[in-house]
PDB file of N, CA and C in Angstrom:
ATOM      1  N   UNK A   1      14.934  20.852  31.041  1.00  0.00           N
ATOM      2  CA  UNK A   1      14.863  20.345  29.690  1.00  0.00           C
ATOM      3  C   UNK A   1      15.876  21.051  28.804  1.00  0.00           C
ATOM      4  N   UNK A   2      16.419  20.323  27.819  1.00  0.00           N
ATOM      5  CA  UNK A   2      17.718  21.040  26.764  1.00  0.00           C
ATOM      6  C   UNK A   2      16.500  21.556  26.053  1.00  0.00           C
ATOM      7  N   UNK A   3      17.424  22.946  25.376  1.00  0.00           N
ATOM      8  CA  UNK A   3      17.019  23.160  24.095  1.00  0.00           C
ATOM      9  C   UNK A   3      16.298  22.281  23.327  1.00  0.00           C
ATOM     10  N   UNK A   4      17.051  21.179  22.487  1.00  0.00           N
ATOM     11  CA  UNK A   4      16.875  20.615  21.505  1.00  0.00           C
ATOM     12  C   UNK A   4      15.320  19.959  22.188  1.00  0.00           C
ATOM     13  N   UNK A   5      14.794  19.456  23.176  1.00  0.00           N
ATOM     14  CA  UNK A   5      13.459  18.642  23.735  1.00  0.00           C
ATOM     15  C   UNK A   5      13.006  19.938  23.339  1.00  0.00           C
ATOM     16  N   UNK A   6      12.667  21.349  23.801  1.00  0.00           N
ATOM     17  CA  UNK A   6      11.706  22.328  23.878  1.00  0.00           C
ATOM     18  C   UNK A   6      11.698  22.570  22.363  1.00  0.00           C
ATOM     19  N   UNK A   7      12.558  22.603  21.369  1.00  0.00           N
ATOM     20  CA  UNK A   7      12.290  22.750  20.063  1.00  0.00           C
ATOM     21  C   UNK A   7      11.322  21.216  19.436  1.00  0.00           C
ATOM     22  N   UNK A   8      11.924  20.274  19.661  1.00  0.00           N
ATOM     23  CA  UNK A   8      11.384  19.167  19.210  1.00  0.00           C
ATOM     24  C   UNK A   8       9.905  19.309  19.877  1.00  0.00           C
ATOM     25  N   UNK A   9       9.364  19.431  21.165  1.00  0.00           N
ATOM     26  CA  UNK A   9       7.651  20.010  21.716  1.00  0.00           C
ATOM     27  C   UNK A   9       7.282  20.824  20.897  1.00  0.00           C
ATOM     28  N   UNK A  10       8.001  21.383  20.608  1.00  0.00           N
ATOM     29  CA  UNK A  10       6.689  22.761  19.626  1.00  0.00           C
ATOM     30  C   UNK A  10       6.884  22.424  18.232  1.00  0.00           C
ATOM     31  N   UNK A  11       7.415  21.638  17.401  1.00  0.00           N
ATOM     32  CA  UNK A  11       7.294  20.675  16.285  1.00  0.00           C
ATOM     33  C   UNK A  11       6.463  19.319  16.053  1.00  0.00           C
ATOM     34  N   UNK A  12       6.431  19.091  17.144  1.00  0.00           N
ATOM     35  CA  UNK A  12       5.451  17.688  17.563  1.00  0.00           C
ATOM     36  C   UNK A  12       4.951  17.699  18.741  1.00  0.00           C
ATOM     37  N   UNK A  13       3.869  17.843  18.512  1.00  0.00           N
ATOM     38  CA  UNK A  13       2.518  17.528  19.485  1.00  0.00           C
ATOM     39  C   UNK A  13       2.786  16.401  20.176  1.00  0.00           C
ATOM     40  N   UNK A  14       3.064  16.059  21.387  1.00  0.00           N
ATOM     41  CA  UNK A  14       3.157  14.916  21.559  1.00  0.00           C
ATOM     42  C   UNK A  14       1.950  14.824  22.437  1.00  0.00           C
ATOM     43  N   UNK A  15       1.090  15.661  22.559  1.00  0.00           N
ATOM     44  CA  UNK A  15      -0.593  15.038  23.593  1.00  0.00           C
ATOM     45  C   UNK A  15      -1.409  15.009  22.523  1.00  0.00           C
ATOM     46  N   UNK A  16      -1.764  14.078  23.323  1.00  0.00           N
ATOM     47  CA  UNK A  16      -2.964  13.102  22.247  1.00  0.00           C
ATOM     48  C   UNK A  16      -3.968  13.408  22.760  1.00  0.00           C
ATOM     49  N   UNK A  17      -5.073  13.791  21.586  1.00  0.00           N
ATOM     50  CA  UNK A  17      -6.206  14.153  22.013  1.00  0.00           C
ATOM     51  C   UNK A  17      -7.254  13.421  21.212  1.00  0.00           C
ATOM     52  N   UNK A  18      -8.659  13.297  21.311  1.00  0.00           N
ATOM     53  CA  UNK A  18      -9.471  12.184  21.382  1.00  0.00           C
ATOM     54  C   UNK A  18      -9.208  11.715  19.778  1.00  0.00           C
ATOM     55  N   UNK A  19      -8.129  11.023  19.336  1.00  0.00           N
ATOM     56  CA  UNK A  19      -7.681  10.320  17.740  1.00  0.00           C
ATOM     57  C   UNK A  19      -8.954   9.206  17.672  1.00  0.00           C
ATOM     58  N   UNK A  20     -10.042   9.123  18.021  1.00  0.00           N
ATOM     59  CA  UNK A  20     -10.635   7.675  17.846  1.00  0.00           C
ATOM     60  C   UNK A  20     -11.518   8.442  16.838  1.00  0.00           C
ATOM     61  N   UNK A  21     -11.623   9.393  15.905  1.00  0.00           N
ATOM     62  CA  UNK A  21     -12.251   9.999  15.085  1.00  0.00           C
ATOM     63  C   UNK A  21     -11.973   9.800  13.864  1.00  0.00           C
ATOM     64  N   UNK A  22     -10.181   9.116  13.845  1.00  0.00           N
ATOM     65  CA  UNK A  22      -9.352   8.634  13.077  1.00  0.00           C
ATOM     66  C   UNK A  22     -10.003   7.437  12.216  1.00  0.00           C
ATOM     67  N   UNK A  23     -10.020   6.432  13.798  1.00  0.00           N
ATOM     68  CA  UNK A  23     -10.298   5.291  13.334  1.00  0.00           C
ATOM     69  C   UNK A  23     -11.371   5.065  12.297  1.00  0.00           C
ATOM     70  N   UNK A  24     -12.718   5.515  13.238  1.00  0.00           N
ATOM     71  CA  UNK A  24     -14.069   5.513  13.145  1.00  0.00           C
ATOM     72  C   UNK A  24     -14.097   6.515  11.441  1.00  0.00           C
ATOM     73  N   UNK A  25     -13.675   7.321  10.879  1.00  0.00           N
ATOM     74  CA  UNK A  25     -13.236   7.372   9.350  1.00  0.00           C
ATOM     75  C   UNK A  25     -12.870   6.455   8.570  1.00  0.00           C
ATOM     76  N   UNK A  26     -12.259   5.847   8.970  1.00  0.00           N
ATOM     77  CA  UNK A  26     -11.431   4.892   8.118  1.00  0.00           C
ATOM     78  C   UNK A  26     -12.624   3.280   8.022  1.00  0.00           C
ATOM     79  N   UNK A  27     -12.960   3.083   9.204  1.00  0.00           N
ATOM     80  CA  UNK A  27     -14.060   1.895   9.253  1.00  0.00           C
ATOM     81  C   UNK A  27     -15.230   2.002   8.681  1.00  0.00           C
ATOM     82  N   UNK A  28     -15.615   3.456   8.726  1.00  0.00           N
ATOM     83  CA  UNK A  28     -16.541   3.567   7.852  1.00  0.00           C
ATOM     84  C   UNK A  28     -16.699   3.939   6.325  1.00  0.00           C
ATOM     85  N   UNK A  29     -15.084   4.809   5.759  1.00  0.00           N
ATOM     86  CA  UNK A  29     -15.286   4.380   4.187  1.00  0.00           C
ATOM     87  C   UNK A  29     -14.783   2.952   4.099  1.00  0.00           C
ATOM     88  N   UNK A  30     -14.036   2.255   4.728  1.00  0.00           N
ATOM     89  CA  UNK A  30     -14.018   0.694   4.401  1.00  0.00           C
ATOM     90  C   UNK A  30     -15.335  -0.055   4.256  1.00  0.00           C
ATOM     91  N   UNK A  31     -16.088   0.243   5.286  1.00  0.00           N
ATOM     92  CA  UNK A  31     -17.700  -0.304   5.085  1.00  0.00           C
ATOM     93  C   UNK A  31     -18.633  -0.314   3.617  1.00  0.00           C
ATOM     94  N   UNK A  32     -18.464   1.046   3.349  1.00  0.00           N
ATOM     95  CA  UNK A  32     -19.061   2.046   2.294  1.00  0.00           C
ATOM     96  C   UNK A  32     -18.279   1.037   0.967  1.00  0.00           C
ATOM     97  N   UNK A  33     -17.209   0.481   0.945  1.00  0.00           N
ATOM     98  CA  UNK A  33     -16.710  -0.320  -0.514  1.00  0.00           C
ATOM     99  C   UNK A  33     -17.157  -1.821  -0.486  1.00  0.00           C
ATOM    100  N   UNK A  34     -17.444  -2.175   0.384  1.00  0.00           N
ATOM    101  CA  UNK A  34     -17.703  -3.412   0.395  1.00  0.00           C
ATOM    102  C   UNK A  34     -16.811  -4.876   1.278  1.00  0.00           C
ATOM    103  N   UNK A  35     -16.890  -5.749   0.656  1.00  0.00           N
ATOM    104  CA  UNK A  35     -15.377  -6.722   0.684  1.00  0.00           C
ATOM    105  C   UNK A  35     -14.787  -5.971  -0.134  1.00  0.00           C
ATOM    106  N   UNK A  36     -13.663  -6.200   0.494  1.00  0.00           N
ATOM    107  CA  UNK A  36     -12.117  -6.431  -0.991  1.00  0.00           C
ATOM    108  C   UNK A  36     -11.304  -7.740  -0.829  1.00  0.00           C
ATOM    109  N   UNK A  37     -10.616  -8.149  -1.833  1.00  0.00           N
ATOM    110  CA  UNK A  37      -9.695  -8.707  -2.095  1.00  0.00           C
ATOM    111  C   UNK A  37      -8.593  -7.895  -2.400  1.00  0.00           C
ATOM    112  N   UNK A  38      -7.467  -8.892  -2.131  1.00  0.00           N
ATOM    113  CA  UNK A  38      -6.496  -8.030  -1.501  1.00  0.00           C
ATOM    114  C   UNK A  38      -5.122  -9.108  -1.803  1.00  0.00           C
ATOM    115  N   UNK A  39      -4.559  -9.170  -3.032  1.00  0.00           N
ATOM    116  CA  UNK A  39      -3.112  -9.295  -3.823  1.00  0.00           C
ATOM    117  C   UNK A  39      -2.066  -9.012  -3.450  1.00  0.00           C
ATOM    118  N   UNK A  40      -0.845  -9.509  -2.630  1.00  0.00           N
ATOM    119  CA  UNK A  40       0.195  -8.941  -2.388  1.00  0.00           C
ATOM    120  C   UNK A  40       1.238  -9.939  -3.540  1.00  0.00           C
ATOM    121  N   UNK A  41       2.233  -9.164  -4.044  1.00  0.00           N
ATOM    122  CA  UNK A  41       3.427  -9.714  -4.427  1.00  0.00           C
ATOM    123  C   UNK A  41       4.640  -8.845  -4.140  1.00  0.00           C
ATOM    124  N   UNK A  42       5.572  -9.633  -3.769  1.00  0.00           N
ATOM    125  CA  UNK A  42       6.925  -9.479  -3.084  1.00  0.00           C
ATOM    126  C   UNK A  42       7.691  -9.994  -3.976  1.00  0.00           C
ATOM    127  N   UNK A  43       9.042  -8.952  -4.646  1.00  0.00           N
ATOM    128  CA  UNK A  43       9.628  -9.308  -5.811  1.00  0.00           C
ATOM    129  C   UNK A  43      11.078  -8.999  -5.160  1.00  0.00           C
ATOM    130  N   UNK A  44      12.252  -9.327  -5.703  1.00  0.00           N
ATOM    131  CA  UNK A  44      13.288  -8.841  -5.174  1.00  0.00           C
ATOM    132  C   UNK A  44      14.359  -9.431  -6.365  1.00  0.00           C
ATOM    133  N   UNK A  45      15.187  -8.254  -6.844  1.00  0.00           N
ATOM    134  CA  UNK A  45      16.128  -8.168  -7.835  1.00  0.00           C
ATOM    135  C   UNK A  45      17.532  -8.091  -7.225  1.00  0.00           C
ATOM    136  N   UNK A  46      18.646  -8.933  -7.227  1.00  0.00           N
ATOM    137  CA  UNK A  46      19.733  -7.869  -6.764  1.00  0.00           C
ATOM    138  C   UNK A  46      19.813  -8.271  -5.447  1.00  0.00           C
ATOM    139  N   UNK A  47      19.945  -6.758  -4.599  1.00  0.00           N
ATOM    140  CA  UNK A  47      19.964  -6.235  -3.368  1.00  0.00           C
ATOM    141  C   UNK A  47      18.128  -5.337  -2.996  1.00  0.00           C
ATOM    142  N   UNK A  48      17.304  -5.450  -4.019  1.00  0.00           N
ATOM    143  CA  UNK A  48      16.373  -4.718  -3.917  1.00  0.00           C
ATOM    144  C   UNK A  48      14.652  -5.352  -3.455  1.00  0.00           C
ATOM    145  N   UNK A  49      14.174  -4.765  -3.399  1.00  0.00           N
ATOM    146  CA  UNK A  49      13.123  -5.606  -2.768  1.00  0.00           C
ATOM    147  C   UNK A  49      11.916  -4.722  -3.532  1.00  0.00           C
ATOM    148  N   UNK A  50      10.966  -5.378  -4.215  1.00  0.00           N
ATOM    149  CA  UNK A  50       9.590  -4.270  -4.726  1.00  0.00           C
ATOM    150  C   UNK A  50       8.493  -5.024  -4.030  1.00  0.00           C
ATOM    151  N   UNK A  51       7.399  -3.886  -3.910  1.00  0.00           N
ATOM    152  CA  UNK A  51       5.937  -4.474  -3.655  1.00  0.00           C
ATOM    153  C   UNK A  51       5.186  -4.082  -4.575  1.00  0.00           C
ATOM    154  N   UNK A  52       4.142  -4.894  -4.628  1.00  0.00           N
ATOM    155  CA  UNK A  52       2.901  -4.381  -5.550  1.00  0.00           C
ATOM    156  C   UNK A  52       1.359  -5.357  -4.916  1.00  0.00           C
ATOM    157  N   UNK A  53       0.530  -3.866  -4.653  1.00  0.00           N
ATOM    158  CA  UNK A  53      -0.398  -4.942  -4.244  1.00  0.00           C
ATOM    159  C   UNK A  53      -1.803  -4.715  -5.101  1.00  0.00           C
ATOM    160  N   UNK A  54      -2.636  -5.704  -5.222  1.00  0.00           N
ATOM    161  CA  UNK A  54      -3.846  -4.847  -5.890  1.00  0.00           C
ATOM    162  C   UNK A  54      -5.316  -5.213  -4.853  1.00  0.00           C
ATOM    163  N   UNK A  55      -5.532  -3.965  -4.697  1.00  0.00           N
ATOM    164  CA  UNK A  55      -7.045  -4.327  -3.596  1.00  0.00           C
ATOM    165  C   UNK A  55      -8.203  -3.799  -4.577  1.00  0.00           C
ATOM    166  N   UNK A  56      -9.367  -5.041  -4.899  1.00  0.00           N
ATOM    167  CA  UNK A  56     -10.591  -5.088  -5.591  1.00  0.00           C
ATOM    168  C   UNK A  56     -11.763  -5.207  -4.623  1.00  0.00           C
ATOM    169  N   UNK A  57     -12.467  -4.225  -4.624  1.00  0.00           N
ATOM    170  CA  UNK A  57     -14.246  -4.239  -4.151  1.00  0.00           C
ATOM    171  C   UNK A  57     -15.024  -4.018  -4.984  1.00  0.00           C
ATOM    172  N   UNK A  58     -16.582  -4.422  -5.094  1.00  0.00           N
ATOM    173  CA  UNK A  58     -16.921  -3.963  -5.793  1.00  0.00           C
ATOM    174  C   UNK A  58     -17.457  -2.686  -6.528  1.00  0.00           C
ATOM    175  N   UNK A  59     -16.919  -1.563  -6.287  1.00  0.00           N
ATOM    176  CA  UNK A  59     -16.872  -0.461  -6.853  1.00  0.00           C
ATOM    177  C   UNK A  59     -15.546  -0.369  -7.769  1.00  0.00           C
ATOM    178  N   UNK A  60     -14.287  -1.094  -7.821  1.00  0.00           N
ATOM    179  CA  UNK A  60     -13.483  -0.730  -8.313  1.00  0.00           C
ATOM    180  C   UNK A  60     -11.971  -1.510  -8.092  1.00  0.00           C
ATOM    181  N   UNK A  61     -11.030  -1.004  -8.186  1.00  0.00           N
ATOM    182  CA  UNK A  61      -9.824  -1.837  -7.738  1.00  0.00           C
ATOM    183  C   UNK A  61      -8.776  -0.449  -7.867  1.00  0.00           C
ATOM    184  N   UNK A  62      -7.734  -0.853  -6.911  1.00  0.00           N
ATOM    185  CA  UNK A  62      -6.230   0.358  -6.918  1.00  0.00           C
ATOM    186  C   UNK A  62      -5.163  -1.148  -6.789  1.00  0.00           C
ATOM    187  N   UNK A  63      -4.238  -0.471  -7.500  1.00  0.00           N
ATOM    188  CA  UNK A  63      -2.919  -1.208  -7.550  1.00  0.00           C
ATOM    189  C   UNK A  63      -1.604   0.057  -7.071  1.00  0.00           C
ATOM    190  N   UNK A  64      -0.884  -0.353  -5.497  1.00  0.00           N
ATOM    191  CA  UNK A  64       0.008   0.181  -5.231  1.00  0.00           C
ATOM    192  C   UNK A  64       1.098  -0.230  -5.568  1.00  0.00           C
ATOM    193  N   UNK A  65       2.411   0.452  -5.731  1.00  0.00           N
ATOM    194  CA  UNK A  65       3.683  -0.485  -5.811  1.00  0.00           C
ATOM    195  C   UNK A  65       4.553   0.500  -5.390  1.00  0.00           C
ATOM    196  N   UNK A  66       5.516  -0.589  -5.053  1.00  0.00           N
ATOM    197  CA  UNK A  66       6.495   0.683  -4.337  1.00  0.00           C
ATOM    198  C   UNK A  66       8.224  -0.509  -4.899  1.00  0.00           C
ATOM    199  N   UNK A  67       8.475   0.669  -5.321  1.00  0.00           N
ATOM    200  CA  UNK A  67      10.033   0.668  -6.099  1.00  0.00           C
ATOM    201  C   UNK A  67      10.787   1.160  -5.443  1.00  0.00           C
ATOM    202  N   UNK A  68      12.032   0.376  -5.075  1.00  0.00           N
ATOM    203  CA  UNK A  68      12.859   0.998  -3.971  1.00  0.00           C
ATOM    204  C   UNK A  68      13.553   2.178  -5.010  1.00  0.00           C
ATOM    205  N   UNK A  69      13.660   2.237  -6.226  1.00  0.00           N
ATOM    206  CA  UNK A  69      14.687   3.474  -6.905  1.00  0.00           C
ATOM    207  C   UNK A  69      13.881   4.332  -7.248  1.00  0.00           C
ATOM    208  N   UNK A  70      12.513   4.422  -6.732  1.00  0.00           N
ATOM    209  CA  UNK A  70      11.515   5.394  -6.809  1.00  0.00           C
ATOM    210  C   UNK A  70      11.309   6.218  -4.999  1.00  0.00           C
ATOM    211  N   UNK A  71      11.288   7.699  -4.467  1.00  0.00           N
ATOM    212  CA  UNK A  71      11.348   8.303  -3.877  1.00  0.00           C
ATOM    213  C   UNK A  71       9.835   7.891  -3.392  1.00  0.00           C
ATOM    214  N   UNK A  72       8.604   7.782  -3.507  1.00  0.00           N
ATOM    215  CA  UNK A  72       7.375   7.687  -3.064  1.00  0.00           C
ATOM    216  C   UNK A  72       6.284   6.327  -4.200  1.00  0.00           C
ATOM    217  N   UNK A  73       5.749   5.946  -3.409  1.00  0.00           N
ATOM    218  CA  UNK A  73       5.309   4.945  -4.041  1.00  0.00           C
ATOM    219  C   UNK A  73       4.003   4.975  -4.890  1.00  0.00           C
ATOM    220  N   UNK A  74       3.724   4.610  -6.106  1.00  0.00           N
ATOM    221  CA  UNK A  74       2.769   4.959  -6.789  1.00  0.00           C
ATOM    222  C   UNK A  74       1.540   4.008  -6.475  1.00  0.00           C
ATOM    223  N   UNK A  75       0.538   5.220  -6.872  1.00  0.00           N
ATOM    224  CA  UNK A  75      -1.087   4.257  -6.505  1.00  0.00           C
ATOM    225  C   UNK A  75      -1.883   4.544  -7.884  1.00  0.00           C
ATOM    226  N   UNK A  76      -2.556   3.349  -8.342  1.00  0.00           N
ATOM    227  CA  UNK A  76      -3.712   3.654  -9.762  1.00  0.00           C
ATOM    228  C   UNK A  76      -4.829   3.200  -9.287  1.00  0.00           C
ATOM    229  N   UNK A  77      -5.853   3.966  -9.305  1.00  0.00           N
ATOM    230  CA  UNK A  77      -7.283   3.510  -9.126  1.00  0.00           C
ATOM    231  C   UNK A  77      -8.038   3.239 -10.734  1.00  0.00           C
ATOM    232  N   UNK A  78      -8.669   2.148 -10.449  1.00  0.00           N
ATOM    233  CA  UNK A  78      -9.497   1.608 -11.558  1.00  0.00           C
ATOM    234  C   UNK A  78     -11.063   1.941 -10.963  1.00  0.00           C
ATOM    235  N   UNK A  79     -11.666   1.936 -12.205  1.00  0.00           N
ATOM    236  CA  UNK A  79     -13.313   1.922 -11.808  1.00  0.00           C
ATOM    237  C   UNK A  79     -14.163   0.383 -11.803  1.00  0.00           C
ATOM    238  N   UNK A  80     -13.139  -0.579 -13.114  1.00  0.00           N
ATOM    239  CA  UNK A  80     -13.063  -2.122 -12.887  1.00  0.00           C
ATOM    240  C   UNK A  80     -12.456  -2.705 -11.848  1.00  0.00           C
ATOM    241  N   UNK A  81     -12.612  -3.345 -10.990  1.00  0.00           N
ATOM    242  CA  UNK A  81     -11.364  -4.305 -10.350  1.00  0.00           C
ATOM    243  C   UNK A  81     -11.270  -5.424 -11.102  1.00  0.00           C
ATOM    244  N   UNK A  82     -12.336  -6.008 -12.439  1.00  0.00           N
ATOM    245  CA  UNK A  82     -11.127  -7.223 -13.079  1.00  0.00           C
ATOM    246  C   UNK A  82     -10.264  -6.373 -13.940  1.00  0.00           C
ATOM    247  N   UNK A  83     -10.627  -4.965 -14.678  1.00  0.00           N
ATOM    248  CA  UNK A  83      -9.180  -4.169 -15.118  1.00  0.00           C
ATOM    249  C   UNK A  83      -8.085  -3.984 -14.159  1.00  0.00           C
ATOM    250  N   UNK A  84      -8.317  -3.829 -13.168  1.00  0.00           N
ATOM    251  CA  UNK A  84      -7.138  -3.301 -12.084  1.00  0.00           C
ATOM    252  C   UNK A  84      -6.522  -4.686 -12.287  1.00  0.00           C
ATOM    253  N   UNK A  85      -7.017  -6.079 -11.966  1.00  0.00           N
ATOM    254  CA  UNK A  85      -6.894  -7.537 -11.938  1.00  0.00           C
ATOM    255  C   UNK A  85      -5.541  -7.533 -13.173  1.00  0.00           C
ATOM    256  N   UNK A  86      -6.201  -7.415 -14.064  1.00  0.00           N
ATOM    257  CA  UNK A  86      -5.525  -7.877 -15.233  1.00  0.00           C
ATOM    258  C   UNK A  86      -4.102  -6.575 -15.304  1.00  0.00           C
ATOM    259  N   UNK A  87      -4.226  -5.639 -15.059  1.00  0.00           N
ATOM    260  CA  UNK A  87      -3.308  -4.204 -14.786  1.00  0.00           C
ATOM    261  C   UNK A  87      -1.867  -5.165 -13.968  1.00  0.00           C
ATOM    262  N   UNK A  88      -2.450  -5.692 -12.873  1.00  0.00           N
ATOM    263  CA  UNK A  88      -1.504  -6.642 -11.851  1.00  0.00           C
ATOM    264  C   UNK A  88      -1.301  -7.652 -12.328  1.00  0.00           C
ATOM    265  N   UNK A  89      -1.848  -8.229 -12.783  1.00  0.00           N
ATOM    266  CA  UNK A  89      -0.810  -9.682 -13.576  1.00  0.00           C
ATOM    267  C   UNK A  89       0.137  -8.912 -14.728  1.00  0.00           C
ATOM    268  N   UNK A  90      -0.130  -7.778 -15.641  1.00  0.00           N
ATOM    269  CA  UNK A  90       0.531  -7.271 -16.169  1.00  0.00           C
ATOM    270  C   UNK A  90       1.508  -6.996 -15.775  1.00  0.00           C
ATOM    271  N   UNK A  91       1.692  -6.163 -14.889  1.00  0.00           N
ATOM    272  CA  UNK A  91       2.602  -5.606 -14.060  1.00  0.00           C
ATOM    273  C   UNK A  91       3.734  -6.735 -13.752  1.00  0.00           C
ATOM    274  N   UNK A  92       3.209  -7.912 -13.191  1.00  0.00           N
ATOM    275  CA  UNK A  92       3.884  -9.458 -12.358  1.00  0.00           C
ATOM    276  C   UNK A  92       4.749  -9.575 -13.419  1.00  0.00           C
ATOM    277  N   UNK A  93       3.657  -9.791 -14.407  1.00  0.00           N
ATOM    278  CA  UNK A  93       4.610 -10.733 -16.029  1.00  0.00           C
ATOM    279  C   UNK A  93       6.025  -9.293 -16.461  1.00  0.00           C
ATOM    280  N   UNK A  94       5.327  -8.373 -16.178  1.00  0.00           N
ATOM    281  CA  UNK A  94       6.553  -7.176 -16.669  1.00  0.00           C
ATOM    282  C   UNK A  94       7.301  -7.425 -16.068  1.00  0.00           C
ATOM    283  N   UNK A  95       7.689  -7.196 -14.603  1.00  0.00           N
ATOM    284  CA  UNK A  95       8.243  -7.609 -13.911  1.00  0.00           C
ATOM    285  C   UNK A  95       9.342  -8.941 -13.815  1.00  0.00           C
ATOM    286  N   UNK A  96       8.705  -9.526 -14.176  1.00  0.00           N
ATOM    287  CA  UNK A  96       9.472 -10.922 -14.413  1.00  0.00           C
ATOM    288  C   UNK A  96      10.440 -10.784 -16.022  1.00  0.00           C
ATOM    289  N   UNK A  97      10.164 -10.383 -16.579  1.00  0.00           N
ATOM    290  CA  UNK A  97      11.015  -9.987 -17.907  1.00  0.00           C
ATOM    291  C   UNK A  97      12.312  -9.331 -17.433  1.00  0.00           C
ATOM    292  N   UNK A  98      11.808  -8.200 -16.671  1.00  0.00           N
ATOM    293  CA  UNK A  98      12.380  -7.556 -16.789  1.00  0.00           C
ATOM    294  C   UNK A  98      14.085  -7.973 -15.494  1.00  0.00           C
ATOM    295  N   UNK A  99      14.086  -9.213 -15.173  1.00  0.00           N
ATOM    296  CA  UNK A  99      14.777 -10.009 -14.109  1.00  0.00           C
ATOM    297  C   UNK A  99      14.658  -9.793 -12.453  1.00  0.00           C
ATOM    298  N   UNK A 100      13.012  -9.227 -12.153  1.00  0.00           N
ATOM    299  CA  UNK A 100      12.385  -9.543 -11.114  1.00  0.00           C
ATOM    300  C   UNK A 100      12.167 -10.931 -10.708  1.00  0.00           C
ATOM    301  N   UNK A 101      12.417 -11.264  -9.214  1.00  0.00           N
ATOM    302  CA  UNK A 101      12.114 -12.857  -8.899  1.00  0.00           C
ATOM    303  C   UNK A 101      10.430 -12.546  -7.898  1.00  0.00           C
ATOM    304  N   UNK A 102       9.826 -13.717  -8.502  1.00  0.00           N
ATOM    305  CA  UNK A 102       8.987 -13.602  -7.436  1.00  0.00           C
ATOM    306  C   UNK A 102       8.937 -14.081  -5.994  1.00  0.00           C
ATOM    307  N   UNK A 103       8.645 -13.356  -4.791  1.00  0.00           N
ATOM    308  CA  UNK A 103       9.381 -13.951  -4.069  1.00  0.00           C
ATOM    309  C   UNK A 103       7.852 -14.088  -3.188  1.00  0.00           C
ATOM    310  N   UNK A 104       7.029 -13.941  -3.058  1.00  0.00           N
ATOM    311  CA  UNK A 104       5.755 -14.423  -2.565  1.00  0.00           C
ATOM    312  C   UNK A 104       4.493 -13.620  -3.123  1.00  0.00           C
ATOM    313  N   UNK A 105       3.378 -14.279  -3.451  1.00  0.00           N
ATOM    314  CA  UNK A 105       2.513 -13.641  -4.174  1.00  0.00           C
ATOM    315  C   UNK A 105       1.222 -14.584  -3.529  1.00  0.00           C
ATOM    316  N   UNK A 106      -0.075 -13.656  -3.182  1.00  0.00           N
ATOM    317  CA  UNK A 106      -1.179 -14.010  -2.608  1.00  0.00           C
ATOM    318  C   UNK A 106      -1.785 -13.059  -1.526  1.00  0.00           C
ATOM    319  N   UNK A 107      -2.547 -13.196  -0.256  1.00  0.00           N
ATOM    320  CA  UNK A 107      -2.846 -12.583   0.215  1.00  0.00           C
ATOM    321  C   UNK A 107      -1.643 -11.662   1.251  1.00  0.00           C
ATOM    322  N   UNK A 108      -1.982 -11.098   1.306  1.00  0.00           N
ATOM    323  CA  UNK A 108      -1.261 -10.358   2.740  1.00  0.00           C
ATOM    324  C   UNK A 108      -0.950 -11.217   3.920  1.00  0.00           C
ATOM    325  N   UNK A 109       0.025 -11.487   4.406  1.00  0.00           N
ATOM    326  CA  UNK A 109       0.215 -12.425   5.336  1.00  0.00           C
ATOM    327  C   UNK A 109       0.345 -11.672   7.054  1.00  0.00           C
ATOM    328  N   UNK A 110      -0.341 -11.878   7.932  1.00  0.00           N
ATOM    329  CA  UNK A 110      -0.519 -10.923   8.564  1.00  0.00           C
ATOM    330  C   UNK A 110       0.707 -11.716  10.014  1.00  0.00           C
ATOM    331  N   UNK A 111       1.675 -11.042  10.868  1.00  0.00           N
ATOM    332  CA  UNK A 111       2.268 -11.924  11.793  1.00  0.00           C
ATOM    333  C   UNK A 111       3.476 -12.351  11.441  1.00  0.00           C
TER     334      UNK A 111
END
């Protein structure tokens, strides 16, 4: 083995050990919120491409978006999801002023 493989092994784990602890977290705070609904819009200016999505259960709603001239993508949690609701059409209509195109808006399209 080179160098560079024996440095890259002791930086990354590459054995996998029992990750289904992962899953089984994640399925169960998904359980714990309920349904959600689930908003995607796809905007693109230019050469640029934005997302923004807003997911509502009933405990609440978060609106992500991700700006390509932004380094990490921002998340807002609401304690409403029709505030989060109305937060995201805000956002759409800003967006559009501001010479955003919409380029698909609705659920998540999965495929």
């Amino acid at each position: 083995m080179s160098e560079f493989n024996d440095i890259f092994d002791e930086l990354i784990d590459d054995e996998v050990e029992d990750d289904t602890q992962y899953f089984e977290d994640d399925e169960e705070e998904a359980e714990d919120e309920g349904p959600a609904e689930i908003r995607t819009a796809v905007m693109s200016k230019g050469n640029m491409i934005a997302l923004i999505t807003l997911r509502m259960t009933d405990s609440g709603g978060q609106i992500v978006r991700y700006d390509p001239r932004e380094a990490l993508p921002s998340a807002r949690r609401y304690e409403d999801g029709e505030e989060a609701a109305r937060w995201f059409r805000r956002s759409l209509s800003t967006s559009l002023k501001n010479g955003w195109n919409v380029v698909y808006e609705g659920e998540p399209l999965i495929g």
